[in-house]
Every structure is written in C-alpha cells, then in structure tokens.
N, C-alpha and C. Protein backbone atom coordinates (compact mmCIF):
# COMPACT_ATOMS: atom_id res chain seq x y z
N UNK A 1 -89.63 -83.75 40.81
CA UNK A 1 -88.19 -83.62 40.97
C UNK A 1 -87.58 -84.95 40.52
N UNK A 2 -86.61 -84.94 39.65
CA UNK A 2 -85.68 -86.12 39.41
C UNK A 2 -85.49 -86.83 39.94
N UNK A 3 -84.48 -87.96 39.37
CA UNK A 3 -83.09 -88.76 40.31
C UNK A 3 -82.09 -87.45 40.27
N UNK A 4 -81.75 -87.15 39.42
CA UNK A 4 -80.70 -85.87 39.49
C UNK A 4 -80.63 -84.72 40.43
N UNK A 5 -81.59 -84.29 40.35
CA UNK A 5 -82.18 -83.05 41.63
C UNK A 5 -81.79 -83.61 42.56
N UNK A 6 -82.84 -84.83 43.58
CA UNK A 6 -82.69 -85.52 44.55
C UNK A 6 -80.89 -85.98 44.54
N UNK A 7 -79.91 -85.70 43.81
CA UNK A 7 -78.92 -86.08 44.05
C UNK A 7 -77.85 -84.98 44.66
N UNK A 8 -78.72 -83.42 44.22
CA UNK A 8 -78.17 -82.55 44.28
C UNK A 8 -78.33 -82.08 45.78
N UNK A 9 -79.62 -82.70 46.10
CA UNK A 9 -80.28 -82.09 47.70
C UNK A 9 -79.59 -83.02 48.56
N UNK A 10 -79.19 -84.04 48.10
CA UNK A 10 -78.76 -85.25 49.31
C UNK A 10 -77.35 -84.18 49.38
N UNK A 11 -76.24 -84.35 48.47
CA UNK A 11 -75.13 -83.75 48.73
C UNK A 11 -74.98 -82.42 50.05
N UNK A 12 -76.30 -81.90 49.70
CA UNK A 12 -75.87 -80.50 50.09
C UNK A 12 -76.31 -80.93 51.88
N UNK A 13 -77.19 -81.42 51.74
CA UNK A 13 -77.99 -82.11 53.20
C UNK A 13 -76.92 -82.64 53.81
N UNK A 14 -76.28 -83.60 53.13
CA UNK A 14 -74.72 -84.32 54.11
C UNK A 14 -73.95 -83.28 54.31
N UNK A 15 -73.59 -82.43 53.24
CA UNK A 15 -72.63 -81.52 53.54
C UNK A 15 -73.01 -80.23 54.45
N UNK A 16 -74.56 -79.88 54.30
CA UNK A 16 -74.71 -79.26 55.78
C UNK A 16 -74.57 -79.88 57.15
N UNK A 17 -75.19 -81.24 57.14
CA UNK A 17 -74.58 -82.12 58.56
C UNK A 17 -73.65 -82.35 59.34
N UNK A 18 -72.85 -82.46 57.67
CA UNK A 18 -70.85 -82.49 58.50
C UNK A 18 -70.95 -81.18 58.99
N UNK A 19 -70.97 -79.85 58.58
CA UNK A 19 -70.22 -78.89 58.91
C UNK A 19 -71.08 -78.57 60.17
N UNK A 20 -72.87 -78.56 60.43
CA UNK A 20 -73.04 -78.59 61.19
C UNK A 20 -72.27 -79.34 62.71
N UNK A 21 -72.46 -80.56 62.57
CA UNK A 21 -71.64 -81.51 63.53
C UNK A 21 -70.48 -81.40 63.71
N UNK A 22 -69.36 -80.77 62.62
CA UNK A 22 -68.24 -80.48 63.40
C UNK A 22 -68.18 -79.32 64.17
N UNK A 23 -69.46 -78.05 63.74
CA UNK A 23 -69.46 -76.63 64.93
C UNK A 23 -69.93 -77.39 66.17
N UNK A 24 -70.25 -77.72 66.20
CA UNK A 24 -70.81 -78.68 67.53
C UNK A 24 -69.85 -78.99 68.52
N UNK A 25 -69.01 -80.18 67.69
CA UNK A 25 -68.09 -80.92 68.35
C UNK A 25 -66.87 -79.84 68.33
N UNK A 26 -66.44 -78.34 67.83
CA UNK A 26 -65.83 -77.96 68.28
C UNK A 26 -65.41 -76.92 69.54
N UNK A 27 -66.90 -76.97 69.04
CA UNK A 27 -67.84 -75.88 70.40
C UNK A 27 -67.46 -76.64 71.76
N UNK A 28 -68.01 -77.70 71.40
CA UNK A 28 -67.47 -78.44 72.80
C UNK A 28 -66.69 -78.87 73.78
N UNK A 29 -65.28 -78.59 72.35
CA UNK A 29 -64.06 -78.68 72.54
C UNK A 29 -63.60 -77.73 73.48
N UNK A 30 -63.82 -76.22 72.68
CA UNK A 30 -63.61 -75.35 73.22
C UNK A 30 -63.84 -74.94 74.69
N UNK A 31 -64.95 -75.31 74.85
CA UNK A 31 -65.98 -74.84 76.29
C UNK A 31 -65.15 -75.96 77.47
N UNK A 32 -65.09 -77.16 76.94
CA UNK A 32 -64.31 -78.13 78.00
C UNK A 32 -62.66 -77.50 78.47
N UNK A 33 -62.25 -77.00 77.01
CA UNK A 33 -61.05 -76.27 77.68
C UNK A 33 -60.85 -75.10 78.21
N UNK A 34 -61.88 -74.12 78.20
CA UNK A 34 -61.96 -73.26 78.87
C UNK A 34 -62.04 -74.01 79.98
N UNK A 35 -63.15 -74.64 80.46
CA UNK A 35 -63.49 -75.38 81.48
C UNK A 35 -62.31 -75.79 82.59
N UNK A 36 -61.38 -76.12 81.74
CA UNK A 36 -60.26 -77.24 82.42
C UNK A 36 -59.18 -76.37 82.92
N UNK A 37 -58.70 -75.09 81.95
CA UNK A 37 -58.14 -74.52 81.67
C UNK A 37 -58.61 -73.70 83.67
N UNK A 38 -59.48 -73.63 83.83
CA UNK A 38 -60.37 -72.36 84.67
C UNK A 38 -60.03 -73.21 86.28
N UNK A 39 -60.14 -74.75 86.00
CA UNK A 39 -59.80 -74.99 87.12
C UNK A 39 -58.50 -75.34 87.60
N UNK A 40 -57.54 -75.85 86.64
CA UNK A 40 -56.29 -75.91 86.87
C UNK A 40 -55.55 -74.72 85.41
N UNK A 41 -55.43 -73.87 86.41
CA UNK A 41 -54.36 -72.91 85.26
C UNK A 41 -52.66 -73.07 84.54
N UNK A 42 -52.49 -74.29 85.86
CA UNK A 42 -51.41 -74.60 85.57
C UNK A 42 -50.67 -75.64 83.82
N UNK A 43 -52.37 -76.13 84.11
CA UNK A 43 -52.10 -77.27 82.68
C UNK A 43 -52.74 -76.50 81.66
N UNK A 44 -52.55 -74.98 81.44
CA UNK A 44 -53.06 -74.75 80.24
C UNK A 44 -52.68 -74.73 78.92
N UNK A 45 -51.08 -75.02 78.75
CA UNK A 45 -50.46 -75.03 77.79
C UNK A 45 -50.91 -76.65 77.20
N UNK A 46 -50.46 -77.69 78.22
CA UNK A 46 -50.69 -78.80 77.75
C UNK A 46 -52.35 -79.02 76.70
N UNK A 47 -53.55 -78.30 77.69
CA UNK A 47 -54.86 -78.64 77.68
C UNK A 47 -54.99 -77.51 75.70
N UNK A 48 -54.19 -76.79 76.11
CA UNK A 48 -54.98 -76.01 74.48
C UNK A 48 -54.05 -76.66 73.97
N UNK A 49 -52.94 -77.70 73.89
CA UNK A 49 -52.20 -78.02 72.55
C UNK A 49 -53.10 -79.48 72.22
N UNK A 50 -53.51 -80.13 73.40
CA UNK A 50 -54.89 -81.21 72.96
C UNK A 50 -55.83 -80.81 72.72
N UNK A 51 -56.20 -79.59 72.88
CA UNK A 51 -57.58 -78.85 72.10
C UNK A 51 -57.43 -78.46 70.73
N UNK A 52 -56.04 -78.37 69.99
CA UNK A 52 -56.37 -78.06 68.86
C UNK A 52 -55.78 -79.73 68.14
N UNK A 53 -54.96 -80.27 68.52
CA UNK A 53 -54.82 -81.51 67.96
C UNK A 53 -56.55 -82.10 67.73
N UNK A 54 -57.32 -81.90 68.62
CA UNK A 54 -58.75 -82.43 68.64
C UNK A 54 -59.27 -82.06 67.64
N UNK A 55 -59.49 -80.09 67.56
CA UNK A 55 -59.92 -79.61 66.44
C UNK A 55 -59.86 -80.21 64.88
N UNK A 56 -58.11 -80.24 65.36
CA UNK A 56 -57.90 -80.48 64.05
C UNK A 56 -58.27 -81.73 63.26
N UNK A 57 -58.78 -82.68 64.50
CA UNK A 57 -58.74 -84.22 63.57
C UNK A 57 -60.30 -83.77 63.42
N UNK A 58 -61.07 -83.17 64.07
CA UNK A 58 -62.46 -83.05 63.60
C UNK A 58 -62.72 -82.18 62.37
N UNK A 59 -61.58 -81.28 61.89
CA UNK A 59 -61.91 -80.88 60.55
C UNK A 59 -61.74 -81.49 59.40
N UNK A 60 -60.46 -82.14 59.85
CA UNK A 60 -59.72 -83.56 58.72
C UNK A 60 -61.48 -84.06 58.54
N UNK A 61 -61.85 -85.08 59.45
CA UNK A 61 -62.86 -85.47 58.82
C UNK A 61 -64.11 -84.85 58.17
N UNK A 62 -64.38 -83.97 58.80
CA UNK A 62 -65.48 -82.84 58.54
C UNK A 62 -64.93 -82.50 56.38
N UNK A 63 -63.89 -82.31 56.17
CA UNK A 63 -63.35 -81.69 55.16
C UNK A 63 -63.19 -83.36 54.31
N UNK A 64 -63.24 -84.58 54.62
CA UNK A 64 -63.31 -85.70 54.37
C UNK A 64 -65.05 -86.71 53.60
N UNK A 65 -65.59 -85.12 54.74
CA UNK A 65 -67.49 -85.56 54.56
C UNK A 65 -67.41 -84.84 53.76
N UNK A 66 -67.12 -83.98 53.20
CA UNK A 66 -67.32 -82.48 52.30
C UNK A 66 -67.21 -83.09 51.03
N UNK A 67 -65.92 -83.58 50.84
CA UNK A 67 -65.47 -84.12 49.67
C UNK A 67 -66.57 -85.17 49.07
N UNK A 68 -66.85 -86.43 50.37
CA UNK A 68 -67.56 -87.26 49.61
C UNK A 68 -68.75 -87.10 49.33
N UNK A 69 -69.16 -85.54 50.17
CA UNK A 69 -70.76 -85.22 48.99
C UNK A 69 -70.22 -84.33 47.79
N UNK A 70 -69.17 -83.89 47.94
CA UNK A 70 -68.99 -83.32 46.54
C UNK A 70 -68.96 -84.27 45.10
N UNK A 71 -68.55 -85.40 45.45
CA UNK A 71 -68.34 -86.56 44.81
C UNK A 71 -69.82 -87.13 44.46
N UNK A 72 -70.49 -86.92 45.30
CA UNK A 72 -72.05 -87.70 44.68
C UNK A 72 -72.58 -86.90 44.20
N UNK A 73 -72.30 -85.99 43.48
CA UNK A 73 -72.60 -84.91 42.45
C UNK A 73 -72.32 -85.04 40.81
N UNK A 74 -70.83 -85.77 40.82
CA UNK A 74 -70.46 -86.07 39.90
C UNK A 74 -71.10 -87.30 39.19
C-alpha cells in the first residue's frame, strides 16, 4: 500500500471518529436531558433549549473534523 492509499485510510479513520464521537456525545446529551427533564418537569423548556444549543456546538465541530479529513485527501 502507498503513501497515497495510507492517506486515503487515515481520512476516512478520522472521519469515522468524529462522527463516531459526536453520536456519543449526543447520546449523552440527550439521556441527561431526559434525565433532568424527569426530575424537575418544571425546567423543561429551559433544559431542551441547552440541549440543543449543546448539540449544536457538537456538530459545528464534528462537521469542522469532517472537513479537515476531507482536506487531507487533497
């Protein structure tokens, strides 16, 4: 196998990691706000509008890792 090949497997390896690691960390997200959500019902509006602000900064980066293995391709 190449330098080239080996350049093609690293990309895809990071870029399975990110996306792995952000299902992870959103999974987690999720389950804590159910969680929070279950014991005080009252703060549930507040608790899911910081659950997706969370989401969302974990895809920003997730979609940030994506790019820069798309880039070590080129």
């Amino acid at each position: 196998m190449g330098l080239e090949a080996l350049k093609y497997v690293a990309a895809g390896l990071g870029a399975g990691l990110a996306v792995i690691g952000a299902g992870i960390g959103i999974g987690i997200i999720g389950s804590s706000a159910s969680e929070a959500t279950a014991r005080q019902p009252e703060v549930a509006g507040t608790v899911r509008t910081t659950m997706i602000i969370a989401a969302a900064l974990i895809e920003g980066a997730t979609f940030f890792a994506l790019v820069i293995c798309l880039m070590m391709t080129l």
